[in-house]
N, C-alpha and C. Protein backbone atom coordinates (compact mmCIF):
# COMPACT_ATOMS: atom_id res chain seq x y z
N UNK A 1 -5.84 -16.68 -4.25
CA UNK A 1 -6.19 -15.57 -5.11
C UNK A 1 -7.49 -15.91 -5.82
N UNK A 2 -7.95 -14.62 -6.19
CA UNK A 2 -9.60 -15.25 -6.86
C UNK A 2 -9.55 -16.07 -8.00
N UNK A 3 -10.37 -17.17 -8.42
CA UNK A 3 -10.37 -17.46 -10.09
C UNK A 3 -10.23 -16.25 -10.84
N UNK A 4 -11.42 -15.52 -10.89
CA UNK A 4 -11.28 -14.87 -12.21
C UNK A 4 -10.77 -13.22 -11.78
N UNK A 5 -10.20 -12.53 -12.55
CA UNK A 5 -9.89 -10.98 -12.51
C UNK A 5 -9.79 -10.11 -10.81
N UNK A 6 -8.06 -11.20 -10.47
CA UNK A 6 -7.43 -10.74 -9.86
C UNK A 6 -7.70 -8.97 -9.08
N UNK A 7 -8.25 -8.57 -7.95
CA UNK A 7 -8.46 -7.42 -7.27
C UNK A 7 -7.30 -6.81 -6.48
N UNK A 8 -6.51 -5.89 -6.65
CA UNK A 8 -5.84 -5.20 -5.53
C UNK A 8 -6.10 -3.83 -5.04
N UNK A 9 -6.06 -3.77 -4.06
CA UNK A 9 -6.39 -2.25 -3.25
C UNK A 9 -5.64 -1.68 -3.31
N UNK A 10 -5.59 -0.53 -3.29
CA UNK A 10 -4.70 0.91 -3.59
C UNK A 10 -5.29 1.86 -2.89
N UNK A 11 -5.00 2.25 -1.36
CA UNK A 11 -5.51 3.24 -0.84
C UNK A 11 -4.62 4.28 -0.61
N UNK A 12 -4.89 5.37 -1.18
CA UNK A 12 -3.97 6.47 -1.30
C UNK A 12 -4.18 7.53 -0.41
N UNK A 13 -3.58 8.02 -0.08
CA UNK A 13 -3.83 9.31 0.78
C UNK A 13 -3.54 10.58 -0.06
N UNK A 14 -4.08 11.69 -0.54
CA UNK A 14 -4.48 12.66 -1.13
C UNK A 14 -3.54 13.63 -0.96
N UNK A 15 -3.09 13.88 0.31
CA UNK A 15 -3.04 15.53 1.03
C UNK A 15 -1.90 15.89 0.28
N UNK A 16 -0.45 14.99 -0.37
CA UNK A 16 -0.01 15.61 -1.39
C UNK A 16 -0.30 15.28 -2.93
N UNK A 17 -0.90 15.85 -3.13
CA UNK A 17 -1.54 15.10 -4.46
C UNK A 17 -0.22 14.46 -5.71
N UNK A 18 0.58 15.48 -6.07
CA UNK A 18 1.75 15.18 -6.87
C UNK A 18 2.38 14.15 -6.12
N UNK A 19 2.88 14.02 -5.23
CA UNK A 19 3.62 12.52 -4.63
C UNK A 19 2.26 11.75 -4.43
N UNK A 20 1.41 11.48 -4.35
CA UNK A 20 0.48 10.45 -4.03
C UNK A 20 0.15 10.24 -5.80
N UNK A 21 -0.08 11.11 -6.53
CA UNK A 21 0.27 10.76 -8.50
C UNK A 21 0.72 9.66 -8.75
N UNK A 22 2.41 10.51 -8.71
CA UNK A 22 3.17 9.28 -8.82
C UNK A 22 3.56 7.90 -8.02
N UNK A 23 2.92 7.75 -6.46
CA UNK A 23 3.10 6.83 -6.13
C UNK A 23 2.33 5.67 -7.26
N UNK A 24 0.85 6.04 -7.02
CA UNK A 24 -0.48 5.42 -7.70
C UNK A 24 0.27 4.88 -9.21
N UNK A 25 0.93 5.86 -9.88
CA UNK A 25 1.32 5.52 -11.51
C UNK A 25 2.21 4.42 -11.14
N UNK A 26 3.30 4.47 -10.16
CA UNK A 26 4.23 3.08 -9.70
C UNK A 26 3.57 1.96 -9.89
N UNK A 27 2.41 1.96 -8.31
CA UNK A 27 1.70 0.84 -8.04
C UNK A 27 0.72 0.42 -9.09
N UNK A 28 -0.19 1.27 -9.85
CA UNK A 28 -1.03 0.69 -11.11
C UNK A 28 0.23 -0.30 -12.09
N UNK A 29 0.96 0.27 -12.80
CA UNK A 29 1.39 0.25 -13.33
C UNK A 29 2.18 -1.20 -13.29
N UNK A 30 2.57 -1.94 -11.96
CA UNK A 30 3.08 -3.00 -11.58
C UNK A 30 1.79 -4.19 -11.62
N UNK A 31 1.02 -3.63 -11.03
CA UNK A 31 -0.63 -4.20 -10.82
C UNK A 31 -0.83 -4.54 -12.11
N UNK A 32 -1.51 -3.56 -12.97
CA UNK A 32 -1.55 -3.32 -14.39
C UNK A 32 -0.91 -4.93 -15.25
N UNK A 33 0.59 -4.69 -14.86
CA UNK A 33 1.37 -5.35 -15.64
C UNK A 33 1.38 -7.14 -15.02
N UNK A 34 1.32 -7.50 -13.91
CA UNK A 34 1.20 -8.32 -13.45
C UNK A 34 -0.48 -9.42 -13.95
N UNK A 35 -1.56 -8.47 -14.68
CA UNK A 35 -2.79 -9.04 -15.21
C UNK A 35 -3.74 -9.00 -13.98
N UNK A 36 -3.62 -7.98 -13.16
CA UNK A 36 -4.30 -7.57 -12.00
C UNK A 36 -4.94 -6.49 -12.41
N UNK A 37 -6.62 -6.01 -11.22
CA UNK A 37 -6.79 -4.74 -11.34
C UNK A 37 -6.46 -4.23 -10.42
N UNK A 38 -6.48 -3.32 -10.59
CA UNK A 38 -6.14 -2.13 -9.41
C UNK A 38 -7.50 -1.10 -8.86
N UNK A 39 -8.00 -1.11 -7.59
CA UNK A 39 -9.19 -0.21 -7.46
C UNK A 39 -8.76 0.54 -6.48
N UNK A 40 -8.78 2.12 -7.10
CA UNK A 40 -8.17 3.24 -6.12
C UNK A 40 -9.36 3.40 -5.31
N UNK A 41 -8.79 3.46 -4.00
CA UNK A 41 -9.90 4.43 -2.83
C UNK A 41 -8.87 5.54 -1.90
N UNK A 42 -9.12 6.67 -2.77
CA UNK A 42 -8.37 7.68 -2.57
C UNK A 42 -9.08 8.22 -0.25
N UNK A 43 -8.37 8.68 -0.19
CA UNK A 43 -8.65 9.13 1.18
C UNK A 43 -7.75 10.82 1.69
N UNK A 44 -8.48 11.41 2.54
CA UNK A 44 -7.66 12.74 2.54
C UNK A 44 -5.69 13.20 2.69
N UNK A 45 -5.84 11.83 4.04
CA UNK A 45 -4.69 12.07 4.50
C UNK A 45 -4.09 10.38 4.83
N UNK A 46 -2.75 10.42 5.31
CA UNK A 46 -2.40 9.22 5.51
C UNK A 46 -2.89 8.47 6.87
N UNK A 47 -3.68 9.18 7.48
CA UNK A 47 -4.16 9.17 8.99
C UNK A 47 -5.51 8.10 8.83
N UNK A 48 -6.52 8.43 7.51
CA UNK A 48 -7.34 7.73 7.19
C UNK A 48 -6.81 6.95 6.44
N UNK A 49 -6.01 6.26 6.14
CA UNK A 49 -5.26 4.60 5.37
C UNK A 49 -5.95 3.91 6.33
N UNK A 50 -5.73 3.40 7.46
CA UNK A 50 -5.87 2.16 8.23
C UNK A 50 -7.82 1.88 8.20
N UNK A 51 -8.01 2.82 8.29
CA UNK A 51 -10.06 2.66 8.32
C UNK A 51 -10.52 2.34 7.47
N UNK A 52 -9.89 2.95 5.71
CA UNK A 52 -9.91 2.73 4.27
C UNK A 52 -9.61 1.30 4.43
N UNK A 53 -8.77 1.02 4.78
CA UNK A 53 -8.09 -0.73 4.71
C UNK A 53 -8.93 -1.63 5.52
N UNK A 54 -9.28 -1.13 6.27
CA UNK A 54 -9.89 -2.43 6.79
C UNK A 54 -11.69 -2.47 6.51
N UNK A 55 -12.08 -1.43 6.47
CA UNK A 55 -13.58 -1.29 5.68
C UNK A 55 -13.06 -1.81 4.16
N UNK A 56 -12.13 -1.97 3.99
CA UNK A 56 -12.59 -2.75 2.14
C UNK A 56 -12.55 -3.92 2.39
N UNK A 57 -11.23 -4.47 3.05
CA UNK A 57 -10.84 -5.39 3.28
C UNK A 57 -12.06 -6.69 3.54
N UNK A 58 -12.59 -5.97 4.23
CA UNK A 58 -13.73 -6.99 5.19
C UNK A 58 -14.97 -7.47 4.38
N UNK A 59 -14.58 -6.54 3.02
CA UNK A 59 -15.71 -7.12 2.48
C UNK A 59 -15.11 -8.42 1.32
N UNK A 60 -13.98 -8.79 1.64
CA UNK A 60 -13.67 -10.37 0.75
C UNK A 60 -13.20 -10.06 -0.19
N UNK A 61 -13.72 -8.90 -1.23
CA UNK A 61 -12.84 -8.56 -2.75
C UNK A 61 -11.88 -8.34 -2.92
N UNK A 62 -10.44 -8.40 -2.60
CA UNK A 62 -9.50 -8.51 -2.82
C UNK A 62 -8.58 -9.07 -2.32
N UNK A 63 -7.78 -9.66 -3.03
CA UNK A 63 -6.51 -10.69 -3.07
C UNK A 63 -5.21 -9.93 -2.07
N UNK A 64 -4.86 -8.33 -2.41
CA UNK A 64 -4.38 -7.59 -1.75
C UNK A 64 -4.09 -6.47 -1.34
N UNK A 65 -3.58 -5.83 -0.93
CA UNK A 65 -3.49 -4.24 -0.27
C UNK A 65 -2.38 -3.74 -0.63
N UNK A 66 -2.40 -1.99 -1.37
CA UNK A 66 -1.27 -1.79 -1.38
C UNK A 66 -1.94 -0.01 -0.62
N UNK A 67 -0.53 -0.11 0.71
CA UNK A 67 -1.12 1.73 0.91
C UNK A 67 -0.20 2.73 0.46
N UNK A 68 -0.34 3.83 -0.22
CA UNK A 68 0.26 5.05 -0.50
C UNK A 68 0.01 6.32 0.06
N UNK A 69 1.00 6.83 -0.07
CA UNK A 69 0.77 8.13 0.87
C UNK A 69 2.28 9.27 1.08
N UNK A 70 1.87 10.18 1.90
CA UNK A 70 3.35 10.59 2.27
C UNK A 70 2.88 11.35 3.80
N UNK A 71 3.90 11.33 4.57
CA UNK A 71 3.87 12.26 5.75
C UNK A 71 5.58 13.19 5.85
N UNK A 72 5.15 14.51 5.76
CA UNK A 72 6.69 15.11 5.61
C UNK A 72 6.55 15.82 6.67
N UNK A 73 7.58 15.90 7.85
CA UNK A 73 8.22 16.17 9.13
C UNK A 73 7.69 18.02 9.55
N UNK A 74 6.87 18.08 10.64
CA UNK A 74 6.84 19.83 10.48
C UNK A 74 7.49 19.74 11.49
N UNK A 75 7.29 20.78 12.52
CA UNK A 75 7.47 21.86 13.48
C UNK A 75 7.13 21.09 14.31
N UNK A 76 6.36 20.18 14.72
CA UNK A 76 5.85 19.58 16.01
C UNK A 76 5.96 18.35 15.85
N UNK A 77 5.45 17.53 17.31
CA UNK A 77 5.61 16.18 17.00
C UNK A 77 4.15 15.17 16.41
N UNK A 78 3.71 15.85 15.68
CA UNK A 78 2.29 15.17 14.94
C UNK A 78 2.96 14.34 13.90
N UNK A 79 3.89 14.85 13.36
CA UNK A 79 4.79 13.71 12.27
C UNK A 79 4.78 12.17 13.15
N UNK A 80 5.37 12.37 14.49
CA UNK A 80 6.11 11.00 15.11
C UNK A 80 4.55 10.39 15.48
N UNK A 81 4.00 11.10 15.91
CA UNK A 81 2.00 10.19 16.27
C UNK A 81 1.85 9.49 15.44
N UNK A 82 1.83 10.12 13.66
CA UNK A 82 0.76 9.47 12.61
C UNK A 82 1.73 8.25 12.12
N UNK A 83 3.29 8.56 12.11
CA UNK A 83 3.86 7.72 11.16
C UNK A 83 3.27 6.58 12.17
N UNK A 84 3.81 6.77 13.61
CA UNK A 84 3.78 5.40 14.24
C UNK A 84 2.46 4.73 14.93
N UNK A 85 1.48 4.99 14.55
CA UNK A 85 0.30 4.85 15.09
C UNK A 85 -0.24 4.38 13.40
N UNK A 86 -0.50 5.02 12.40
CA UNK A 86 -0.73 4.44 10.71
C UNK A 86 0.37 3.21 11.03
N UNK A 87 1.86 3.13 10.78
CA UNK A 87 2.47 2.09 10.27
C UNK A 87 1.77 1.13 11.27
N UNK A 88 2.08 0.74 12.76
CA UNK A 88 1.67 -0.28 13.74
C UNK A 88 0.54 -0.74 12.83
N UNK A 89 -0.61 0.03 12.74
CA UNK A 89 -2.19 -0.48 12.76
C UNK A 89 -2.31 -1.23 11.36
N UNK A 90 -1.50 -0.60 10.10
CA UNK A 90 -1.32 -1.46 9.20
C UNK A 90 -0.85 -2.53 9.27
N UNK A 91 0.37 -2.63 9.88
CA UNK A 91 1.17 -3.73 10.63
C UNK A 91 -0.02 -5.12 10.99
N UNK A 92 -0.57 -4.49 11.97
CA UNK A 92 -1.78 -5.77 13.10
C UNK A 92 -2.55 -6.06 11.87
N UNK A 93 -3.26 -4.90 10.89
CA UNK A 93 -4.29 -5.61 9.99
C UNK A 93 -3.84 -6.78 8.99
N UNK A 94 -2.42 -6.38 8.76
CA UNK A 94 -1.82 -7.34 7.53
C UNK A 94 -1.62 -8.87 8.24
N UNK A 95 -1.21 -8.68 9.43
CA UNK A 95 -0.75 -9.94 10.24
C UNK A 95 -2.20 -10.73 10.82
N UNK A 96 -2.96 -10.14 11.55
CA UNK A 96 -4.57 -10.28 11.87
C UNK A 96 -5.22 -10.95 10.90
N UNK A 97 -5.10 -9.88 10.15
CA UNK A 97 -6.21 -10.49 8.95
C UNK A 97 -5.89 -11.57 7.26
N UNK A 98 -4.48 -11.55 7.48
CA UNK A 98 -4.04 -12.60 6.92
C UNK A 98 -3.63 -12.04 4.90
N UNK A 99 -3.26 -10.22 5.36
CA UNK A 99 -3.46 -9.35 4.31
C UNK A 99 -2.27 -9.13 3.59
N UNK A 100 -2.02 -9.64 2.11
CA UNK A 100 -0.99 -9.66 1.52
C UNK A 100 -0.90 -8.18 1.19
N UNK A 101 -0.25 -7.66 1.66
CA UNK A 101 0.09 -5.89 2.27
C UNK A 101 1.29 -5.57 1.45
N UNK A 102 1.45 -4.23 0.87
CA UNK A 102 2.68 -3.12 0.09
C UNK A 102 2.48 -2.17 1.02
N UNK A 103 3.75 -1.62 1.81
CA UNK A 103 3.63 -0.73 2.42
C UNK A 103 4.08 0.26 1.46
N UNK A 104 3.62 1.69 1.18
CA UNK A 104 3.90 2.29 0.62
C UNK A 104 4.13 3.96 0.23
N UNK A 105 3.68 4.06 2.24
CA UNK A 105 3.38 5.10 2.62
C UNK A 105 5.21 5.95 3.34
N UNK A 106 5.48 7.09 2.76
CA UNK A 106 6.92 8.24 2.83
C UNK A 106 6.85 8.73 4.00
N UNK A 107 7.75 8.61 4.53
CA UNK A 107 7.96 9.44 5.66
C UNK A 107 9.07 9.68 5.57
N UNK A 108 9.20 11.64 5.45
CA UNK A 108 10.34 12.34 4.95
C UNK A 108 10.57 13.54 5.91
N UNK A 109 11.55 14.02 5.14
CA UNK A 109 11.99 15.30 6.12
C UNK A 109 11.25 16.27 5.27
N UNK A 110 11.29 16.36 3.83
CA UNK A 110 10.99 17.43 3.11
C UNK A 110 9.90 16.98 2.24
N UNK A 111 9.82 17.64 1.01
CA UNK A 111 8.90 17.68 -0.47
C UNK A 111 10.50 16.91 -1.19
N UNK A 112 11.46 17.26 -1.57
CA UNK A 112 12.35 16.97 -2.53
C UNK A 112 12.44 15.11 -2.06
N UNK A 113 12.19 15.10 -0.46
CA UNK A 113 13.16 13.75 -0.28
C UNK A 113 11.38 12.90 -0.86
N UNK A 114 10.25 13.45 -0.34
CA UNK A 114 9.39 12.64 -1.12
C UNK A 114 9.30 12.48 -2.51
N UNK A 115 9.79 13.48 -3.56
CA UNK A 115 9.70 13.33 -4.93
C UNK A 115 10.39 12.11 -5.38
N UNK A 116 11.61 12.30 -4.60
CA UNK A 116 13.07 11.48 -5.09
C UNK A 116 11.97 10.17 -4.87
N UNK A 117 11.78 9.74 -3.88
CA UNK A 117 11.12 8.63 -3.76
C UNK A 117 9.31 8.24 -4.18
N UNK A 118 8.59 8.88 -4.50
CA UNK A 118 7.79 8.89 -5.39
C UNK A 118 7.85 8.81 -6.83
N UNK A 119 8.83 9.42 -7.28
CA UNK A 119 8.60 9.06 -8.50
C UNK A 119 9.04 7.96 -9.40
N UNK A 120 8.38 7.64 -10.26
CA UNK A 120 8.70 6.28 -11.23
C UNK A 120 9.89 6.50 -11.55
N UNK A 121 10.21 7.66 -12.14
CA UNK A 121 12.02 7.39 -12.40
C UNK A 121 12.93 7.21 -11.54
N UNK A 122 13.03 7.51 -10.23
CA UNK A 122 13.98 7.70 -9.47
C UNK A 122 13.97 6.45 -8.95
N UNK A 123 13.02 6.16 -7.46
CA UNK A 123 12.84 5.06 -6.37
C UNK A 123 11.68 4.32 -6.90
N UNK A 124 10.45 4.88 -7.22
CA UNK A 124 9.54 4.10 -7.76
C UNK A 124 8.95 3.09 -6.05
N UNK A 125 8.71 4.24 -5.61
CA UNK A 125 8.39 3.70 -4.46
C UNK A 125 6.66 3.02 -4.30
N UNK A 126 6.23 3.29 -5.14
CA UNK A 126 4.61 2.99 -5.72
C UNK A 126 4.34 1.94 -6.43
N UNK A 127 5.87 1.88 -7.20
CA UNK A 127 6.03 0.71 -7.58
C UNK A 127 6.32 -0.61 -6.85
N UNK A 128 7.67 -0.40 -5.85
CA UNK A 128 8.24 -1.59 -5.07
C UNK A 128 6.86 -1.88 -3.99
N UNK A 129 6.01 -0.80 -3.78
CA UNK A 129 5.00 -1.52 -2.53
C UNK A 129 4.04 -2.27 -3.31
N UNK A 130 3.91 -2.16 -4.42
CA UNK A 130 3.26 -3.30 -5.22
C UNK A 130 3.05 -4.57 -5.28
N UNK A 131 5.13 -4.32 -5.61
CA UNK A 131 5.68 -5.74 -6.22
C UNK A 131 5.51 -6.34 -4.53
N UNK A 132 5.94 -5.66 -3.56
CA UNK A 132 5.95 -6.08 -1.92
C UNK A 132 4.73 -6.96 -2.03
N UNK A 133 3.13 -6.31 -2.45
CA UNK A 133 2.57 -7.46 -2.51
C UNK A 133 2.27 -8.49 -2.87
N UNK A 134 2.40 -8.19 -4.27
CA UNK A 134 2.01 -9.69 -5.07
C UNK A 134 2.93 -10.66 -4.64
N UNK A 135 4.32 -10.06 -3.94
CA UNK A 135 4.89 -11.57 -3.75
C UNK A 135 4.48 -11.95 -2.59
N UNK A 136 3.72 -11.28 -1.70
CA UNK A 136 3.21 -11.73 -0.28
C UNK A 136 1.78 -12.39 -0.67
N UNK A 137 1.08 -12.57 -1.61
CA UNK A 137 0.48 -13.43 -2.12
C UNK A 137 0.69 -14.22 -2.75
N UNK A 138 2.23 -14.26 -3.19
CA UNK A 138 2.82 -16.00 -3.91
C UNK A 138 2.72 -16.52 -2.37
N UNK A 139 3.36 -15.85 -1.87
CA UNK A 139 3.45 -16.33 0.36
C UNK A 139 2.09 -16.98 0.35
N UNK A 140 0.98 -16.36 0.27
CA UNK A 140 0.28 -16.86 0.96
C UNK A 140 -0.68 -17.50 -0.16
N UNK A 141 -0.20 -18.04 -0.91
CA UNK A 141 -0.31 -18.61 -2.19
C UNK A 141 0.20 -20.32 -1.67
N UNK A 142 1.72 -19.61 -1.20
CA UNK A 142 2.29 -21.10 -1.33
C UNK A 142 1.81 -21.64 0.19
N UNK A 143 1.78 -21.09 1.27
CA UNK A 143 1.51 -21.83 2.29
C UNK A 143 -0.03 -22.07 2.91
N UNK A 144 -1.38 -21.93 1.37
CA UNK A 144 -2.23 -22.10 1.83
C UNK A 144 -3.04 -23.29 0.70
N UNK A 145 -1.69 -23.76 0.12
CA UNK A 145 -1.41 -24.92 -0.54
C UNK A 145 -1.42 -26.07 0.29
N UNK A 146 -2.10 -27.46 -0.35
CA UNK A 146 -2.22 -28.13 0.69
C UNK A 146 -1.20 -29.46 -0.08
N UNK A 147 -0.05 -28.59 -1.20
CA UNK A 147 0.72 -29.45 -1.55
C UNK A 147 1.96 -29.05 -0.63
N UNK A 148 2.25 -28.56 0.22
CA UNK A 148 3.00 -27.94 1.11
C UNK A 148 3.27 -28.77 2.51
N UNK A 149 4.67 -29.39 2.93
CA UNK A 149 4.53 -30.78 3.96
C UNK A 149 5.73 -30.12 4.86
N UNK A 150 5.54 -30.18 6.14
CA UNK A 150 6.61 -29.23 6.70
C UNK A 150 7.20 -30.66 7.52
């Protein structure tokens, strides 16, 4: 992690703005509290997360990644493309690139089942992809320790 004033990414996807709100208030808010910053790079949809992530990524400033977002189920099969084509590619960048990653992106049937889980009172799902990271940087905290003897 850096010496001084800890960086985490927060790339949000826009297209519902009220569930992508409250994801962001979760995840700041854990960030926040942990003595981290948090730097939003908002993006339209959850489709642009993976390009957002790895164009920041590459430039060294941050310790870790957290993505937010939602995708809710229509009429066709464009739901089953994005979830599984976004999750995979986040997947390879976190593992690839050695990226202490919060997944944090909804995939629902409706608006109600994303609220339930967006919001801070209920699931606090903005929140838990947070905490997902910082402890994947104690991870890679502890095993890039060279007090560590296997």
């Amino acid at each position: 992690m850096s010496e001084t004033n800890p960086k985490i990414l927060i790339v949000e996807a826009r297209f519902y703005e009220d569930v992508a709100d409250a994801l962001v208030a979760g995840a700041t808010k854990v960030i926040e509290d942990a003595g981290m910053e948090a730097v939003r790079v908002p993006v339209p949809g959850v489709f642009e997360v993976p390009a957002a992530v790895r164009r920041a990524w590459a430039t060294g400033k941050f310790d870790g990644c957290v993505t937010l977002g939602c995708v809710i189920r229509g009429e066709t099969d464009h739901y089953d493309h994005i979830c599984r084509e976004v999750s995979r590619t986040l997947m390879d960048q976190t593992v690839d690139h050695v990226m202490p990653h919060g997944f944090g992106i909804l995939t629902c049937e409706n608006r109600d089942q994303a609220w339930e889980r967006a919001d801070v009172v209920q699931r606090d799902i903005g929140g838990r992809a947070a905490e997902a990271c910082l402890r994947m940087i104690e991870v890679e905290e502890q095993f890039s320790s060279k007090s560590i003897r296997f």
